[in-house]
C-alpha atoms as a PDB file:
ATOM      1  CA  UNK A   1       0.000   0.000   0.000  1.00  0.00           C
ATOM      2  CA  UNK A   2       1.478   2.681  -1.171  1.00  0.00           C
ATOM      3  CA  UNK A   3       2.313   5.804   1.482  1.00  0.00           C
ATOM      4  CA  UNK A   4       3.072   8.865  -0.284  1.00  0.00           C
ATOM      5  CA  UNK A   5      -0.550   9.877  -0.857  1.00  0.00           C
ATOM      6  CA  UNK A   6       0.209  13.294  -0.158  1.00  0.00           C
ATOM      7  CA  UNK A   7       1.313  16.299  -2.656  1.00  0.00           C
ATOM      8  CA  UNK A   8       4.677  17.873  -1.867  1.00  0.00           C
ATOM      9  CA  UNK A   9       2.418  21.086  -1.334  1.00  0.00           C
ATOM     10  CA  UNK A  10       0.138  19.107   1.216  1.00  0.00           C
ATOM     11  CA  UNK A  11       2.985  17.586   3.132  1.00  0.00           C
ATOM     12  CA  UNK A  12       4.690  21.241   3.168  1.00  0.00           C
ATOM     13  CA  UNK A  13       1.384  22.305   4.595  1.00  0.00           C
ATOM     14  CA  UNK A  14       0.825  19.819   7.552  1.00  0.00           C
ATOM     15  CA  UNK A  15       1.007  21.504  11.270  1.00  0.00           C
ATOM     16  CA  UNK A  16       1.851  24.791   9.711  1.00  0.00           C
ATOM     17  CA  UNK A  17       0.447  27.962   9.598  1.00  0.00           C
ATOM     18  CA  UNK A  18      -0.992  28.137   5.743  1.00  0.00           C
ATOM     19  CA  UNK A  19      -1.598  31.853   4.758  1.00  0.00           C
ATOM     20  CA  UNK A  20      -3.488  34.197   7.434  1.00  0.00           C
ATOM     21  CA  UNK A  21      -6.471  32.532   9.794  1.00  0.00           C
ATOM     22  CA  UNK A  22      -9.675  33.926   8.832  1.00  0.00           C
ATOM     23  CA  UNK A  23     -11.323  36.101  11.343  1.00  0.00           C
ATOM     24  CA  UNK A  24     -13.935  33.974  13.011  1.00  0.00           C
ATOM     25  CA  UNK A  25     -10.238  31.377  13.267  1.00  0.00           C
ATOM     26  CA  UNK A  26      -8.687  34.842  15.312  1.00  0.00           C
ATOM     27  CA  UNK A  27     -11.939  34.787  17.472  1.00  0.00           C
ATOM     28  CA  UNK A  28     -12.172  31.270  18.308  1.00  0.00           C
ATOM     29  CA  UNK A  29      -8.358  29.809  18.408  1.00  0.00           C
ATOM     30  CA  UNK A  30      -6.421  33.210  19.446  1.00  0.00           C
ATOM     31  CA  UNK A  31      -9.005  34.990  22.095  1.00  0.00           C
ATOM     32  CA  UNK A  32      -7.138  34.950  25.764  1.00  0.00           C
ATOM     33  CA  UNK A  33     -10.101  34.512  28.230  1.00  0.00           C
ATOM     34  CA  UNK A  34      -8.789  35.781  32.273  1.00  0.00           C
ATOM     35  CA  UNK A  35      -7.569  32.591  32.740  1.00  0.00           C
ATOM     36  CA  UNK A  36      -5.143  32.759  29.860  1.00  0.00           C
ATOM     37  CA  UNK A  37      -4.422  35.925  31.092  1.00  0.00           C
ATOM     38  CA  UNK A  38      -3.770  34.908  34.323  1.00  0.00           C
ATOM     39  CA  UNK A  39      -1.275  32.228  33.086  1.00  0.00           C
ATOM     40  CA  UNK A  40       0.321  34.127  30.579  1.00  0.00           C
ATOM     41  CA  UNK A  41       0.683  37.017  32.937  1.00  0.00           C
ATOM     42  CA  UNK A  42       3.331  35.326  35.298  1.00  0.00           C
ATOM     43  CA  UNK A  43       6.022  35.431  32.544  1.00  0.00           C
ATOM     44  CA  UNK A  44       8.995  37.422  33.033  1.00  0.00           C
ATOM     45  CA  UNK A  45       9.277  40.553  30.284  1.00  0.00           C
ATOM     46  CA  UNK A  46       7.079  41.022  27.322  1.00  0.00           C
ATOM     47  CA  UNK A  47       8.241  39.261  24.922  1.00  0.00           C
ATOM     48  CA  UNK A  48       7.899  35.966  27.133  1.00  0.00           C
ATOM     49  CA  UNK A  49       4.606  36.793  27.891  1.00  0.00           C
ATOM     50  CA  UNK A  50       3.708  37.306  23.694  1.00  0.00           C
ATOM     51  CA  UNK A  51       5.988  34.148  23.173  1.00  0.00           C
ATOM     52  CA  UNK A  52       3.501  31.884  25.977  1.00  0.00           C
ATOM     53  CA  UNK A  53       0.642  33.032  24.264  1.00  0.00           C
ATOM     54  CA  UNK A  54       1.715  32.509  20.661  1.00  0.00           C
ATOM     55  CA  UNK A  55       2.968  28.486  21.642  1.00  0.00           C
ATOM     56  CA  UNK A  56      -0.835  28.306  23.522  1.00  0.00           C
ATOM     57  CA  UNK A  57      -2.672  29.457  20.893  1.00  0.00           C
ATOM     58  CA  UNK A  58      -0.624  27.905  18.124  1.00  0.00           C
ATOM     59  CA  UNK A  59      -1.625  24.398  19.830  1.00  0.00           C
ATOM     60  CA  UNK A  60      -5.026  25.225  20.243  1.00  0.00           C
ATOM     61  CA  UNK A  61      -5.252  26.066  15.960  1.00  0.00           C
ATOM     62  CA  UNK A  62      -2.638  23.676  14.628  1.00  0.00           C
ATOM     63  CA  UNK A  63      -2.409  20.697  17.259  1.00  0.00           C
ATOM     64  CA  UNK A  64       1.015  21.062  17.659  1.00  0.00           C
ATOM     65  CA  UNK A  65       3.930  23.372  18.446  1.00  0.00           C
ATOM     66  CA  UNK A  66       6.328  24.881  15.865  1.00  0.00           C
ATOM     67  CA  UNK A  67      10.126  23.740  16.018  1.00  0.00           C
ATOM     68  CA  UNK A  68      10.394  27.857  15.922  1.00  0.00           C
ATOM     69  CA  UNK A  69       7.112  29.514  17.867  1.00  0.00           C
ATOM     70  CA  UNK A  70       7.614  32.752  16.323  1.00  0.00           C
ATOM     71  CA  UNK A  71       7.137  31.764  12.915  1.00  0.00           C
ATOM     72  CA  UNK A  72       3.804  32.674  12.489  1.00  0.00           C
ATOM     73  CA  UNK A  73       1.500  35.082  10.377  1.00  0.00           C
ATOM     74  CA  UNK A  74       1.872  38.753  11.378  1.00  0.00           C
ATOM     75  CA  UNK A  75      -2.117  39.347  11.821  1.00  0.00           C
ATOM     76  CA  UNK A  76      -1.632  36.844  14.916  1.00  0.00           C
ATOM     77  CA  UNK A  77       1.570  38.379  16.431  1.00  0.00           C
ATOM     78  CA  UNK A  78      -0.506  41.664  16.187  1.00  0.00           C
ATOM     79  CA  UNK A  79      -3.416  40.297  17.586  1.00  0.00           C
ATOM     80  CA  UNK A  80      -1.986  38.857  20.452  1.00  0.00           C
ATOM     81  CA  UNK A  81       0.066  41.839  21.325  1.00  0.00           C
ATOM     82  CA  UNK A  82      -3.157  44.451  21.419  1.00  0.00           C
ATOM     83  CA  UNK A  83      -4.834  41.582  24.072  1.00  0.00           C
ATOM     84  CA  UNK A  84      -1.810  41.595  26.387  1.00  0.00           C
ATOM     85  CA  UNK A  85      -0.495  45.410  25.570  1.00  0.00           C
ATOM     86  CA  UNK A  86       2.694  44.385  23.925  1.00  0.00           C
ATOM     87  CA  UNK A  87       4.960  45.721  21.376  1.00  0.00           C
ATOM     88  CA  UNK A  88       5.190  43.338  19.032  1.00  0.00           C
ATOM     89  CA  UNK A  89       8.543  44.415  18.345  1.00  0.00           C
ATOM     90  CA  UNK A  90       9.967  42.328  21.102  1.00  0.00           C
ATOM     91  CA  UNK A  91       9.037  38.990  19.990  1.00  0.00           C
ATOM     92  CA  UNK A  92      12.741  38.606  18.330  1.00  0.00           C
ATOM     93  CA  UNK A  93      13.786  38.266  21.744  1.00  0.00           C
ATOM     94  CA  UNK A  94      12.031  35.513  22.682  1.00  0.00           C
ATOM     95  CA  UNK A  95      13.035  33.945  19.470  1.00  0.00           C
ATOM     96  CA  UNK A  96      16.535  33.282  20.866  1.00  0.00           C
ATOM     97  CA  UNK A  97      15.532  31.462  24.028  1.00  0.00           C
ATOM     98  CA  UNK A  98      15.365  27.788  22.670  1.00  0.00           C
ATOM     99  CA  UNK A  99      15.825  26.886  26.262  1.00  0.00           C
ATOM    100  CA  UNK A 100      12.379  28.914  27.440  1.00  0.00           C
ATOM    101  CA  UNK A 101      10.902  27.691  24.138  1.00  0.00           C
ATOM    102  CA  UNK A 102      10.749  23.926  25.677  1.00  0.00           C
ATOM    103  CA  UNK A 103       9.787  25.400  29.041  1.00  0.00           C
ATOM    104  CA  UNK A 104       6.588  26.424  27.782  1.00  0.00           C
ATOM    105  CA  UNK A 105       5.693  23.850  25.570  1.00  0.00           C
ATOM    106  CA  UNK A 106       5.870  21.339  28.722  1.00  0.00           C
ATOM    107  CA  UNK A 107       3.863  23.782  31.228  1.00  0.00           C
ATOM    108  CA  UNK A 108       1.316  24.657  28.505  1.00  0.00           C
ATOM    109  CA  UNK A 109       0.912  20.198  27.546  1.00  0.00           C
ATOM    110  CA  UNK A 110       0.619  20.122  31.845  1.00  0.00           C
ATOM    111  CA  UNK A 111      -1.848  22.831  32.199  1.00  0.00           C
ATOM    112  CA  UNK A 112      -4.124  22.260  29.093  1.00  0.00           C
ATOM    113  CA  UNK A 113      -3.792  18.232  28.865  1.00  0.00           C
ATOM    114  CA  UNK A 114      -1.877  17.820  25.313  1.00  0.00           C
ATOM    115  CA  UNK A 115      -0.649  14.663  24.973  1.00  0.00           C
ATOM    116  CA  UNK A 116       1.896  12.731  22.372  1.00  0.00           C
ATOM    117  CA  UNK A 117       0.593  10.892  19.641  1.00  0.00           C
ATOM    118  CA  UNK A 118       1.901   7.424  20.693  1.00  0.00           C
ATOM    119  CA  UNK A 119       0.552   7.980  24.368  1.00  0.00           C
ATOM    120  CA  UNK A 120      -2.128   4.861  25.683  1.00  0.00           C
ATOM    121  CA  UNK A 121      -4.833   4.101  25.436  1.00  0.00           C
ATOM    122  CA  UNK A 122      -5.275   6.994  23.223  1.00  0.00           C
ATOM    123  CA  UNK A 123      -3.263   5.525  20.141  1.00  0.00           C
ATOM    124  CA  UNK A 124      -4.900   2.397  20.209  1.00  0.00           C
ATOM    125  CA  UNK A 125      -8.534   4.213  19.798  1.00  0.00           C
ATOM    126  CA  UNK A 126      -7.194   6.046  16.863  1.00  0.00           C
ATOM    127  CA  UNK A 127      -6.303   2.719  15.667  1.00  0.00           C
ATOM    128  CA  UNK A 128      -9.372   1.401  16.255  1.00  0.00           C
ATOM    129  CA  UNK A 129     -11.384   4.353  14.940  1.00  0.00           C
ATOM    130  CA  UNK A 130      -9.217   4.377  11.319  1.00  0.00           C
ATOM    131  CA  UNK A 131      -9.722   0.803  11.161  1.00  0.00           C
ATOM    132  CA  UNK A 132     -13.700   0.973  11.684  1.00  0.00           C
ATOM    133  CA  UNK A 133     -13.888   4.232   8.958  1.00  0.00           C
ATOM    134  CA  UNK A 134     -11.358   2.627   6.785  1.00  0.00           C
ATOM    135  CA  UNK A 135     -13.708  -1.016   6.731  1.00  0.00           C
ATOM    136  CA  UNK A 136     -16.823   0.618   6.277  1.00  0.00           C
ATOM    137  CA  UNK A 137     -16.459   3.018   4.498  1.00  0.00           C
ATOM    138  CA  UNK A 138     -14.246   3.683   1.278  1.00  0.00           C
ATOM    139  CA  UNK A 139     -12.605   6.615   1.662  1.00  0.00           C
ATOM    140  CA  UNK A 140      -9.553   8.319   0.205  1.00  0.00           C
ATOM    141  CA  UNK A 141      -6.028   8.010   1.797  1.00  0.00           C
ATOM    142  CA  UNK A 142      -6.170  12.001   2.347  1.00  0.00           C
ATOM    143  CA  UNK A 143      -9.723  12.001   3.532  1.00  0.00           C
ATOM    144  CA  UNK A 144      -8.799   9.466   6.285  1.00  0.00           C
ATOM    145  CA  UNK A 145      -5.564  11.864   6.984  1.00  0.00           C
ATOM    146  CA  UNK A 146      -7.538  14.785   7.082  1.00  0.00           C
ATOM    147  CA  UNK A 147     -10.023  13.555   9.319  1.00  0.00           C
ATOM    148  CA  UNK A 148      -7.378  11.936  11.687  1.00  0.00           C
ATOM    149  CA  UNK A 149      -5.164  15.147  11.801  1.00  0.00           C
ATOM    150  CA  UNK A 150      -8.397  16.706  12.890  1.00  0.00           C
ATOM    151  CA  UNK A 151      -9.495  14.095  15.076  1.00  0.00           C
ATOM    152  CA  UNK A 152      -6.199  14.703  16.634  1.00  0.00           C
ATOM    153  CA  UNK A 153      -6.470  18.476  17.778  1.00  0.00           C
ATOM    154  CA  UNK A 154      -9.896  17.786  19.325  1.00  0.00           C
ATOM    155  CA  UNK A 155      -9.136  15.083  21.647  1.00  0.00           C
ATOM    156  CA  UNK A 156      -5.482  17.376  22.069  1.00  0.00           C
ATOM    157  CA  UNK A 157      -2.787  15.060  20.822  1.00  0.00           C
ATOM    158  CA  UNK A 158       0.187  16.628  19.436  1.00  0.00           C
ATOM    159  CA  UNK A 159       0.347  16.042  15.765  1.00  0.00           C
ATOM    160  CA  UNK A 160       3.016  13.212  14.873  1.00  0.00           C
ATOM    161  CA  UNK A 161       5.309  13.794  12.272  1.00  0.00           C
ATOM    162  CA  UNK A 162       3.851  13.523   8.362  1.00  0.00           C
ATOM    163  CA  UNK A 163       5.357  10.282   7.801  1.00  0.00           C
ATOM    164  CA  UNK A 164       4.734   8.844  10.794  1.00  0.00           C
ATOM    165  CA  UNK A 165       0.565   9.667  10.156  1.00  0.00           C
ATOM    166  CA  UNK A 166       0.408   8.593   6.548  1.00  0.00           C
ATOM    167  CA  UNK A 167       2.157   5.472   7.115  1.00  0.00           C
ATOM    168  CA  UNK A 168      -0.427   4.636   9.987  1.00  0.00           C
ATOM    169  CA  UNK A 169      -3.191   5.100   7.473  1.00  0.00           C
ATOM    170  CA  UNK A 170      -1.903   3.513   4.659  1.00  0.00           C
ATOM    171  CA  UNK A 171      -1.018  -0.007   7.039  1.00  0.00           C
ATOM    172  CA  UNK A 172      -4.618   0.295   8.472  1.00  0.00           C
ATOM    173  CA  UNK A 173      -5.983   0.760   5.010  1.00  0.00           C
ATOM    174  CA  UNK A 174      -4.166  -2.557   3.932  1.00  0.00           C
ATOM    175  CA  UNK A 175      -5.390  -4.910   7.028  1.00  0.00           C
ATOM    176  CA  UNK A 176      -9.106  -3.578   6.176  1.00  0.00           C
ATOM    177  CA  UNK A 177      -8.246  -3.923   2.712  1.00  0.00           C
ATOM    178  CA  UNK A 178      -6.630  -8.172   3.422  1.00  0.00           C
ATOM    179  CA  UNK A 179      -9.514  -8.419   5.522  1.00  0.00           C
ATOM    180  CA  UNK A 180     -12.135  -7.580   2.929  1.00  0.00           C
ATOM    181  CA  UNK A 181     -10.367  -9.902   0.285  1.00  0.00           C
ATOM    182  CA  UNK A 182     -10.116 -13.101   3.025  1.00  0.00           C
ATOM    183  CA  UNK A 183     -14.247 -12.263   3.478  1.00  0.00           C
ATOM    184  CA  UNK A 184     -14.927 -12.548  -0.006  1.00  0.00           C
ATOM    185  CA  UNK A 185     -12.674 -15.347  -0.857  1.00  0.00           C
ATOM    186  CA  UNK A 186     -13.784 -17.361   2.008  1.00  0.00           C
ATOM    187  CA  UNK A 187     -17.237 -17.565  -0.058  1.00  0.00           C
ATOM    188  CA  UNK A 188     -16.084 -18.800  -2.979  1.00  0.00           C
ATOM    189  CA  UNK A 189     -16.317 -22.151  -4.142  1.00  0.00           C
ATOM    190  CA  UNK A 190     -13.230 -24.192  -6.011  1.00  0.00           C
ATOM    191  CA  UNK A 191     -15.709 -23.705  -9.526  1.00  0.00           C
ATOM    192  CA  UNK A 192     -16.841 -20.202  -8.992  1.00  0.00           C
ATOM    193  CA  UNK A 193     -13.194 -19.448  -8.353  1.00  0.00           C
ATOM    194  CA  UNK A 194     -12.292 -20.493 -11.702  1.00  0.00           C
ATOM    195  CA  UNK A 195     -15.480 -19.369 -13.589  1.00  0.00           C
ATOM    196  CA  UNK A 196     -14.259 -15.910 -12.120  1.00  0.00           C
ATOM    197  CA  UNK A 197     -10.539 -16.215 -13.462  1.00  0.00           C
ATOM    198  CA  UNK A 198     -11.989 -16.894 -16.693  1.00  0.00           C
ATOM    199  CA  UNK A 199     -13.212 -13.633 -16.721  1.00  0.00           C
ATOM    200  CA  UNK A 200      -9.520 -12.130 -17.446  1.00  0.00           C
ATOM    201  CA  UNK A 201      -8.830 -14.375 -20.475  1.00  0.00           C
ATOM    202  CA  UNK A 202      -9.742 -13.652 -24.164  1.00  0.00           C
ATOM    203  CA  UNK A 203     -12.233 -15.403 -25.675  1.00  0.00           C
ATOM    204  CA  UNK A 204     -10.711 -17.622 -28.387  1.00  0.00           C
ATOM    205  CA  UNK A 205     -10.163 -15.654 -31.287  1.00  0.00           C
ATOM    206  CA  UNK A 206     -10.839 -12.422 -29.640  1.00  0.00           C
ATOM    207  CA  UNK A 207      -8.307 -10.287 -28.047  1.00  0.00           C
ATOM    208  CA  UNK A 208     -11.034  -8.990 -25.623  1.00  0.00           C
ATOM    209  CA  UNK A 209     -11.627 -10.531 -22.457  1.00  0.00           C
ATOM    210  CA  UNK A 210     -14.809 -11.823 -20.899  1.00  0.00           C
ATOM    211  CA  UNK A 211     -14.633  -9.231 -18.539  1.00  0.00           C
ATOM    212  CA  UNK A 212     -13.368  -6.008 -21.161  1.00  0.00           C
ATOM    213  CA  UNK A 213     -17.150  -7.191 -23.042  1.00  0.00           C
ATOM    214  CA  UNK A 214     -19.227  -7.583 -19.520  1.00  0.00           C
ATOM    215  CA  UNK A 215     -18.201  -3.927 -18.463  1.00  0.00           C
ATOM    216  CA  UNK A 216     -19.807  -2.572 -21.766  1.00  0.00           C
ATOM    217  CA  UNK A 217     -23.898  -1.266 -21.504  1.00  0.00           C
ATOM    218  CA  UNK A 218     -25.732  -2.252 -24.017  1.00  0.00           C
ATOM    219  CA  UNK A 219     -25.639   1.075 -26.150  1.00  0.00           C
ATOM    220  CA  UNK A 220     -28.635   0.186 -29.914  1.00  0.00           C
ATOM    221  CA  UNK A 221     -32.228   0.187 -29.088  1.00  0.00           C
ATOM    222  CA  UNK A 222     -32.687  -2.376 -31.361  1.00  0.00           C
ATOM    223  CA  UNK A 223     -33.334  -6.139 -31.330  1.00  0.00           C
ATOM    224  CA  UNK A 224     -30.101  -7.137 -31.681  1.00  0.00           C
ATOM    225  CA  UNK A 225     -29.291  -4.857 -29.262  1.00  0.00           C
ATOM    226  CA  UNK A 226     -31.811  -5.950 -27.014  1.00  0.00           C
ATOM    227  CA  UNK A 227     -30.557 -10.086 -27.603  1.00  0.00           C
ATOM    228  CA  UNK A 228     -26.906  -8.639 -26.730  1.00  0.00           C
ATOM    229  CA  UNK A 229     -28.511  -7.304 -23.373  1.00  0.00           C
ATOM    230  CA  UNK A 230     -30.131 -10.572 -22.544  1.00  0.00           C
ATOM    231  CA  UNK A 231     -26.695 -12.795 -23.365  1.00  0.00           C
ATOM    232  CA  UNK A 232     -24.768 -10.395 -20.869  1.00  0.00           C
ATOM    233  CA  UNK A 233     -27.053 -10.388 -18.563  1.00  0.00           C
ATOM    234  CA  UNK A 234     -26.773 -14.291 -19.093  1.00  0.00           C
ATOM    235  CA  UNK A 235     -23.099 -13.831 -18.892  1.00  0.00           C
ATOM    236  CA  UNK A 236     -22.974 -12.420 -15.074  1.00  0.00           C
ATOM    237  CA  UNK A 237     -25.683 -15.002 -13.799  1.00  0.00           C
ATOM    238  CA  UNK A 238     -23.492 -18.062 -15.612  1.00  0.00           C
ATOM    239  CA  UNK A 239     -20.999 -17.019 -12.407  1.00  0.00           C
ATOM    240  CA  UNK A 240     -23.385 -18.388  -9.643  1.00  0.00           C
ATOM    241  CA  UNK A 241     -22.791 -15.469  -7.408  1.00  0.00           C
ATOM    242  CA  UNK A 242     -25.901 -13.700  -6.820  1.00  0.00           C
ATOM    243  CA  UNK A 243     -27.327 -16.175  -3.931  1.00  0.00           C
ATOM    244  CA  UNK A 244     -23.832 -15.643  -1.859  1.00  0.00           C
ATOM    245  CA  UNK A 245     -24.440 -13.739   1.503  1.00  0.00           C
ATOM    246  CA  UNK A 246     -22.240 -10.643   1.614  1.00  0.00           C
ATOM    247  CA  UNK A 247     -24.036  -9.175   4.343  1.00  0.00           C
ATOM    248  CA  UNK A 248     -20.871  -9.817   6.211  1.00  0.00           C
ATOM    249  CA  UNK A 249     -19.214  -7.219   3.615  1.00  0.00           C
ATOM    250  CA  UNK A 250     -20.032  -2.835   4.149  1.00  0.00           C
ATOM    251  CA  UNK A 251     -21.957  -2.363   0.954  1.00  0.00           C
ATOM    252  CA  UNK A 252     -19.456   0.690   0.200  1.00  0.00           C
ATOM    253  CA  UNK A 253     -16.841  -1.490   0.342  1.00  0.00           C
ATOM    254  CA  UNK A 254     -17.995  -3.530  -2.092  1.00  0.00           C
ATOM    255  CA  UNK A 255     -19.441  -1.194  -4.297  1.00  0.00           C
ATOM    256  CA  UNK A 256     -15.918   0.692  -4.561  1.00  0.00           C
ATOM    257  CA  UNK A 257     -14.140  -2.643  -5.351  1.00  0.00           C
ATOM    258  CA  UNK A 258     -16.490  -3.395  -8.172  1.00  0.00           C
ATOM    259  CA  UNK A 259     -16.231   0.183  -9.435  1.00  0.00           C
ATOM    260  CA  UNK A 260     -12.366  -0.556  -9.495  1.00  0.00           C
ATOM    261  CA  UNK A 261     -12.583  -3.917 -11.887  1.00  0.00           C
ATOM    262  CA  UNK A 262     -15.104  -1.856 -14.140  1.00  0.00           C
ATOM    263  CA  UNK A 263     -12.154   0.609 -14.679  1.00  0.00           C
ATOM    264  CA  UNK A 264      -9.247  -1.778 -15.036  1.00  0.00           C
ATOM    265  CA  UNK A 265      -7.142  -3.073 -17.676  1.00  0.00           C
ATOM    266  CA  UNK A 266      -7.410  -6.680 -17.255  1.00  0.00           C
ATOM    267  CA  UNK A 267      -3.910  -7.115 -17.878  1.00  0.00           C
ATOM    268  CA  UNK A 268      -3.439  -5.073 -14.467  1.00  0.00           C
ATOM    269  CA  UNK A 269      -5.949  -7.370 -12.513  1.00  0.00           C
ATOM    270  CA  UNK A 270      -4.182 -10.556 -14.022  1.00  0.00           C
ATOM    271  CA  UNK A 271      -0.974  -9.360 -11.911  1.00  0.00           C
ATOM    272  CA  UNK A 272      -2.279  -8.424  -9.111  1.00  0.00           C
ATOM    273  CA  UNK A 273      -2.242 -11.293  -5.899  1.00  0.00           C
ATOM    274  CA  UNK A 274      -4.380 -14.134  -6.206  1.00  0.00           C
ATOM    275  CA  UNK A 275      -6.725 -13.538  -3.696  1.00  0.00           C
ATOM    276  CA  UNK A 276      -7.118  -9.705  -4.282  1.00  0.00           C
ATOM    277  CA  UNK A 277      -7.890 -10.338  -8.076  1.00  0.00           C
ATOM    278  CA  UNK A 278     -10.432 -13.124  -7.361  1.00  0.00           C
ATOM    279  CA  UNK A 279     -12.165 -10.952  -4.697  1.00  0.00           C
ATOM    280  CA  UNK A 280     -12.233  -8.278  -7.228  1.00  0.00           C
ATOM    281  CA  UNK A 281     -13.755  -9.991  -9.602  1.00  0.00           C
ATOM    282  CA  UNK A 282     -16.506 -11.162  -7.031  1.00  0.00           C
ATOM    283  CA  UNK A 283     -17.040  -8.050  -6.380  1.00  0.00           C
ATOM    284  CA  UNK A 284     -17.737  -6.742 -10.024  1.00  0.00           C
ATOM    285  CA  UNK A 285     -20.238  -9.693 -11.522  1.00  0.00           C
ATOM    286  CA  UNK A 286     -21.839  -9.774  -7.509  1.00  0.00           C
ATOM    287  CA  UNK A 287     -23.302  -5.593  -7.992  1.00  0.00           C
ATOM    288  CA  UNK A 288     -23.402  -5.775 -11.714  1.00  0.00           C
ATOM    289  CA  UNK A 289     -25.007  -8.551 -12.557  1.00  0.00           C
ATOM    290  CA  UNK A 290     -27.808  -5.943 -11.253  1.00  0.00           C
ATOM    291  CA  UNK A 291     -26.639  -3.299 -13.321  1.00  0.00           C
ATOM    292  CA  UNK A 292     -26.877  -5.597 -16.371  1.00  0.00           C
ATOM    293  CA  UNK A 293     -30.504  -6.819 -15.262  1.00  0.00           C
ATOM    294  CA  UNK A 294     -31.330  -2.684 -15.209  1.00  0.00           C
ATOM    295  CA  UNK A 295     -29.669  -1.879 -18.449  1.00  0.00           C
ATOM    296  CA  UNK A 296     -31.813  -5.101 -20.296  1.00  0.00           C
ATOM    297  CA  UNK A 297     -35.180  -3.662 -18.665  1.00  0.00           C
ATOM    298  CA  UNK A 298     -34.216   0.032 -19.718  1.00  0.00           C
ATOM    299  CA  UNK A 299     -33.483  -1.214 -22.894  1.00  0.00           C
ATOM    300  CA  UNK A 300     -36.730  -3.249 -23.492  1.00  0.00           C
ATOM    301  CA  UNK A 301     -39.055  -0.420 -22.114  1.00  0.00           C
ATOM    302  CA  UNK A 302     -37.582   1.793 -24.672  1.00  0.00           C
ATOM    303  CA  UNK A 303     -37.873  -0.711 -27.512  1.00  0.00           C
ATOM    304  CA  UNK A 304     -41.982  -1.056 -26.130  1.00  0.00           C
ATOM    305  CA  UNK A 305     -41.740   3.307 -26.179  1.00  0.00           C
ATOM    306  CA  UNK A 306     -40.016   3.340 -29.901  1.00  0.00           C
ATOM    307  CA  UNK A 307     -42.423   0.736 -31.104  1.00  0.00           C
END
């Protein structure tokens, strides 16, 4: 499963201040209530006290704290400084104090409850949770990322490093993915398994496959074209899959998988591994075999309409 889902540009982006936050962002992430004031106030100088209160708030919008705290848009430097009274002038001084940098960052995870990514038990519930999404559901790489980096900042655990994330999601995505195959497979038959690699070989004399021919709607509203309908149709029933029980299976799931063979080049499902290829295939003649029942019955009610 491959792990570099993400764009240069998107990786570049991750736990970092992207352009200016929007106003209602100022309002919600970057307004000190009396207690922040009250904590921030104890600091020694201004520019510690602007410093504390850029690391706090940068937590509270990014889920994690910058390797330099001061680099941050100049709308939030400003609009911290007019809430505690500070020249924002001084913050270069606080930019040399690597030592007071750390400081902060461990009072402010103490005070406000951040925690590190690989902290129990929870790791293992983000586990769980990308496991559940990423078996019922079919979702992109990035969507799972996205909604795991903000999953993340709401239950207050530091952001992990980019690689460390997408390589979590991409091994979760391939146990749900070995776990949907083994369901599927498990069904099959020794007979249906080899009616359904038949599917990827060309018909003799024909350098399309079964399968290239069962992925094409009938397209004439004719009779031939209405025979060629019925023989299809004929075609995904001769695979004695309809009467399996894939309740066991998230209908997404499936769905997504048999989207994926409709797409293919059949030379690129011949290579794939055995038991991913034959539970792909399942997967395509199980939800179209309805699809081609449709497409006959759309196709006869307009031959009734034309006639």
């Amino acid at each position: 499963m491959p792990v570099d889902f993400l764009t240069d540009e998107q990786a570049r982006r991750y736990g970092r201040y992207n352009g200016d936050p929007t106003p209602s962002q100022l309002a919600r992430h970057f307004y000190l209530d009396n207690s922040d004031h009250k904590e921030i106030g104890i600091r020694r100088g201004d520019y510690n006290r602007l410093g504390y209160a850029l690391q706090l708030c940068t937590v509270r919008f990014l889920g994690t704290f910058l390797p330099d705290p001061t680099a941050v848009p100049p709308v939030v430097v400003n609009h911290l400084a007019r809430q505690l009274s500070t020249d924002p002038a001084c913050l270069p001084r606080y930019r040399q104090r690597f030592a007071t940098h750390h400081q902060h960052v461990r009072e402010i995870q103490s005070r406000h409850g951040y925690r590190e990514f690989q902290d129990q038990p929870e790791h293992f519930r983000l586990v769980r949770w990308l496991y559940t999404r990423a078996w019922v559901s079919a979702e992109r790489p990035i969507v799972l990322f996205d909604l795991a980096t903000a999953r993340l900042a709401q239950r207050k655990i530091l952001l992990p490093g980019v690689t460390t994330l997408t390589r979590l999601i991409a091994q979760v995505r391939e146990r749900a993915a070995g776990r949907l195959c083994r369901t599927l497979v498990e069904l099959l038959s020794g007979e249906r398994r080899t009616k359904l690699q038949a599917l990827l070989e060309p018909a003799e004399g024909d350098r399309l496959s079964l399968l290239d021919k069962l992925r094409r709607s009938p397209t004439r509203i004719s009779a031939p074209g209405m025979v060629a309908a019925l023989s299809r149709l004929s075609d995904f029933r001769s695979m004695g899959v309809s009467d399996l029980n894939l309740s066991r299976v998230p209908p997404g799931r499936l769905k997504a998988l048999a989207h994926y063979a409709a797409a293919a080049k059949a030379q690129s499902m011949a290579r794939m591994p055995e038991d991913r290829r034959i539970a792909t295939l399942l997967a395509f003649v199980w939800v179209y075999e309805s699809v081609a029942q449709d497409d006959a019955l759309d196709l006869l009610n307009q031959l009734i309409t034309v006639g």
